[in-house]
Protein backbone atom coordinates (compact mmCIF):
# COMPACT_ATOMS: atom_id res chain seq x y z
CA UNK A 1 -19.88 116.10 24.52
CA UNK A 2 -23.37 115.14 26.01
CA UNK A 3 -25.05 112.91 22.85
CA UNK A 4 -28.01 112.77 25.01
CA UNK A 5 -28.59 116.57 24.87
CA UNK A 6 -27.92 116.93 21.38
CA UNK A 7 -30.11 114.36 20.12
CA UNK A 8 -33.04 115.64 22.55
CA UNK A 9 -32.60 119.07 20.88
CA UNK A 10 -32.73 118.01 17.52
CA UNK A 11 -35.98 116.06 18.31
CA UNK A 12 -37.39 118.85 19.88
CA UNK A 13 -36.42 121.10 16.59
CA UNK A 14 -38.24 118.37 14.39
CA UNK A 15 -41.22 118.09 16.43
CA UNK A 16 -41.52 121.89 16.18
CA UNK A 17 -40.89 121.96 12.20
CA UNK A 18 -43.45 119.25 12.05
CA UNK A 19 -45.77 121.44 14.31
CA UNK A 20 -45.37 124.37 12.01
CA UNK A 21 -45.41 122.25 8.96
CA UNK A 22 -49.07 120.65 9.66
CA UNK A 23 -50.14 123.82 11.74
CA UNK A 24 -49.49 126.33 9.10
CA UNK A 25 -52.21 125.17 6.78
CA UNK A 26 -54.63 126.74 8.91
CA UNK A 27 -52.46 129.58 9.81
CA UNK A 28 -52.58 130.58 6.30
CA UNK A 29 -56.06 131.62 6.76
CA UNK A 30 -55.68 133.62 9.52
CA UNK A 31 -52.45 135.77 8.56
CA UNK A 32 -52.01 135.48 5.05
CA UNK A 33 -48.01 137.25 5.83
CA UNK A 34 -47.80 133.38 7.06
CA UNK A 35 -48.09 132.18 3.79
CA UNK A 36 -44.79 132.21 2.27
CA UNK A 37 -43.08 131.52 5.23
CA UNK A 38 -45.30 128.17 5.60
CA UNK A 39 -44.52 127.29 1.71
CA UNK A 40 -40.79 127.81 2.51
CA UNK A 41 -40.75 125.26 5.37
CA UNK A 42 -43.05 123.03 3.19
CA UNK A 43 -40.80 123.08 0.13
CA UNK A 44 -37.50 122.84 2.45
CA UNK A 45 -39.21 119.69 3.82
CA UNK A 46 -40.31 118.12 0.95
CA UNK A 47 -36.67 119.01 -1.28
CA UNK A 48 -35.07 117.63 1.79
CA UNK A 49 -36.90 114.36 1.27
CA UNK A 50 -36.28 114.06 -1.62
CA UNK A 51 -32.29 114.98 -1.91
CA UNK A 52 -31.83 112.83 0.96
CA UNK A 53 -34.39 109.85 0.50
CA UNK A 54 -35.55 110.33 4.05
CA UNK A 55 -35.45 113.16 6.13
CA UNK A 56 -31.82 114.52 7.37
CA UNK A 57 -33.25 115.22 11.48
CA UNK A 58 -34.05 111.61 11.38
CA UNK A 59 -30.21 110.78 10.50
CA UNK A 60 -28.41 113.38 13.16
CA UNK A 61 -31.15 112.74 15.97
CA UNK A 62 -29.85 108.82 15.10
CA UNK A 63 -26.60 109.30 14.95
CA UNK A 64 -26.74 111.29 18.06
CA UNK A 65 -28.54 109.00 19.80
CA UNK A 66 -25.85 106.00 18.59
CA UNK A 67 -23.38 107.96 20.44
CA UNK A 68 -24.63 107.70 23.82
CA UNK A 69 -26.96 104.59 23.51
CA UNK A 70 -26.56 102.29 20.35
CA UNK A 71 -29.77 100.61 21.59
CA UNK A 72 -31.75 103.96 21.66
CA UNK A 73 -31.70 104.37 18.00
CA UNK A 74 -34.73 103.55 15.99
CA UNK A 75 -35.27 102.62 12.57
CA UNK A 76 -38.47 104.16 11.48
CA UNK A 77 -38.97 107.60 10.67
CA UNK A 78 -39.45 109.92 13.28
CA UNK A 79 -42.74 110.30 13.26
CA UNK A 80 -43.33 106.62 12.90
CA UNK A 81 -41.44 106.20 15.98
CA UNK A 82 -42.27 108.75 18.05
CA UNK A 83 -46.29 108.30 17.46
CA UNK A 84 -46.12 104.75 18.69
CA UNK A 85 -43.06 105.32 21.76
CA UNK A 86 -45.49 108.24 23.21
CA UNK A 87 -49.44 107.37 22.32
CA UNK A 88 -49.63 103.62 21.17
CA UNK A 89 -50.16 104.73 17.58
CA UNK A 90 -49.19 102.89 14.81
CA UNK A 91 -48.39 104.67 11.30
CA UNK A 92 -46.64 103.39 8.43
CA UNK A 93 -44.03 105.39 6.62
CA UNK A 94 -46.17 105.33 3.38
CA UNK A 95 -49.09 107.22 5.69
CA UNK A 96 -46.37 110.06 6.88
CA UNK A 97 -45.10 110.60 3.33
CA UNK A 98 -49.03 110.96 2.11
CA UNK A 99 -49.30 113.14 4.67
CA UNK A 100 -46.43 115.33 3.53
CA UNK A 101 -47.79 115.27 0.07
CA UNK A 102 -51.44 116.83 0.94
CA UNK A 103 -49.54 119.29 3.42
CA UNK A 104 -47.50 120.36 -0.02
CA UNK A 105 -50.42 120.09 -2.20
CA UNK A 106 -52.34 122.27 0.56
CA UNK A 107 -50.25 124.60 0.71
CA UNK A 108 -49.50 124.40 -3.23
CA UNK A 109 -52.82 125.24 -3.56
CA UNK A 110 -53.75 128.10 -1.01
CA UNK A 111 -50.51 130.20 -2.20
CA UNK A 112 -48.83 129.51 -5.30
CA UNK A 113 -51.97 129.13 -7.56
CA UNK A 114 -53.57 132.38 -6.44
CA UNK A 115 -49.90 133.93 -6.91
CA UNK A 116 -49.99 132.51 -10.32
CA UNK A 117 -53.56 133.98 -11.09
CA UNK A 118 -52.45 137.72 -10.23
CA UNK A 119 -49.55 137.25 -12.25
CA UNK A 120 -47.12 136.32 -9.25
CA UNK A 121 -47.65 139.94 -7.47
CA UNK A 122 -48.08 139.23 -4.23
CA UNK A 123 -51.32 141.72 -2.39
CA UNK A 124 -51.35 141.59 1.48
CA UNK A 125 -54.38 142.62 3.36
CA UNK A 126 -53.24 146.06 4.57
CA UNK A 127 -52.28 146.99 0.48
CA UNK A 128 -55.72 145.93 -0.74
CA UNK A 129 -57.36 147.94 2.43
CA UNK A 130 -55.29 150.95 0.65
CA UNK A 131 -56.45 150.43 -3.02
């Protein structure tokens, strides 16, 4: 089995969810369908956190990449690691997990509150157009 593939695929997946995750906040004002599909990958992320204490990518890219390499693994998160491997930035872990929280609270905010003001019914722009 080719370790080496496997882990490159899972970082590839988590580079995309974190694309999507930070991404989607503006989204949301462009295509408001996006909306609960953004708060599903936000609230998948941050259950996931906390069920697992850490994110569960972070543990299969590893483990994947202890396979092939044991030297390859890192310790940090993934986005601690990968910001400083590919453009010299340093981050700490408490930074990434604030980030996560104003992502949720952003998100929190620009769908679930407005939800809870109509009384959770849910109006996209082509109903409202037809009212």
């Amino acid at each position: 089995m080719d370790y080496r593939l496997l882990a490159n695929l899972v970082a590839v997946f988590h580079t995309t969810w974190i694309v999507i995750l930070i991404g989607g906040i503006g989204l949301q004002f462009i295509f408001k369908w996006y909306r609960p599909i953004h708060l599903a990958v936000v609230t998948t992320t941050v259950v996931s956190q906390l069920i697992f204490l850490g994110c569960p990518l972070v543990a299969l890219e590893q483990a994947l990449r202890r396979q092939y390499d044991p030297d390859r693994s890192f310790i940090d998160s993934f986005v601690v690691h990968y910001l400083q491997k590919m453009f010299g930035i340093e981050v700490s872990l408490l930074m990434v997990t604030g980030m996560l929280a104003v992502v949720a609270i952003a998100s929190f905010t620009i769908w679930v509150l407005p939800q809870l003001r109509r009384g959770g019914r849910y109006r996209s722009t082509s109903m409202n157009a037809q009212e």
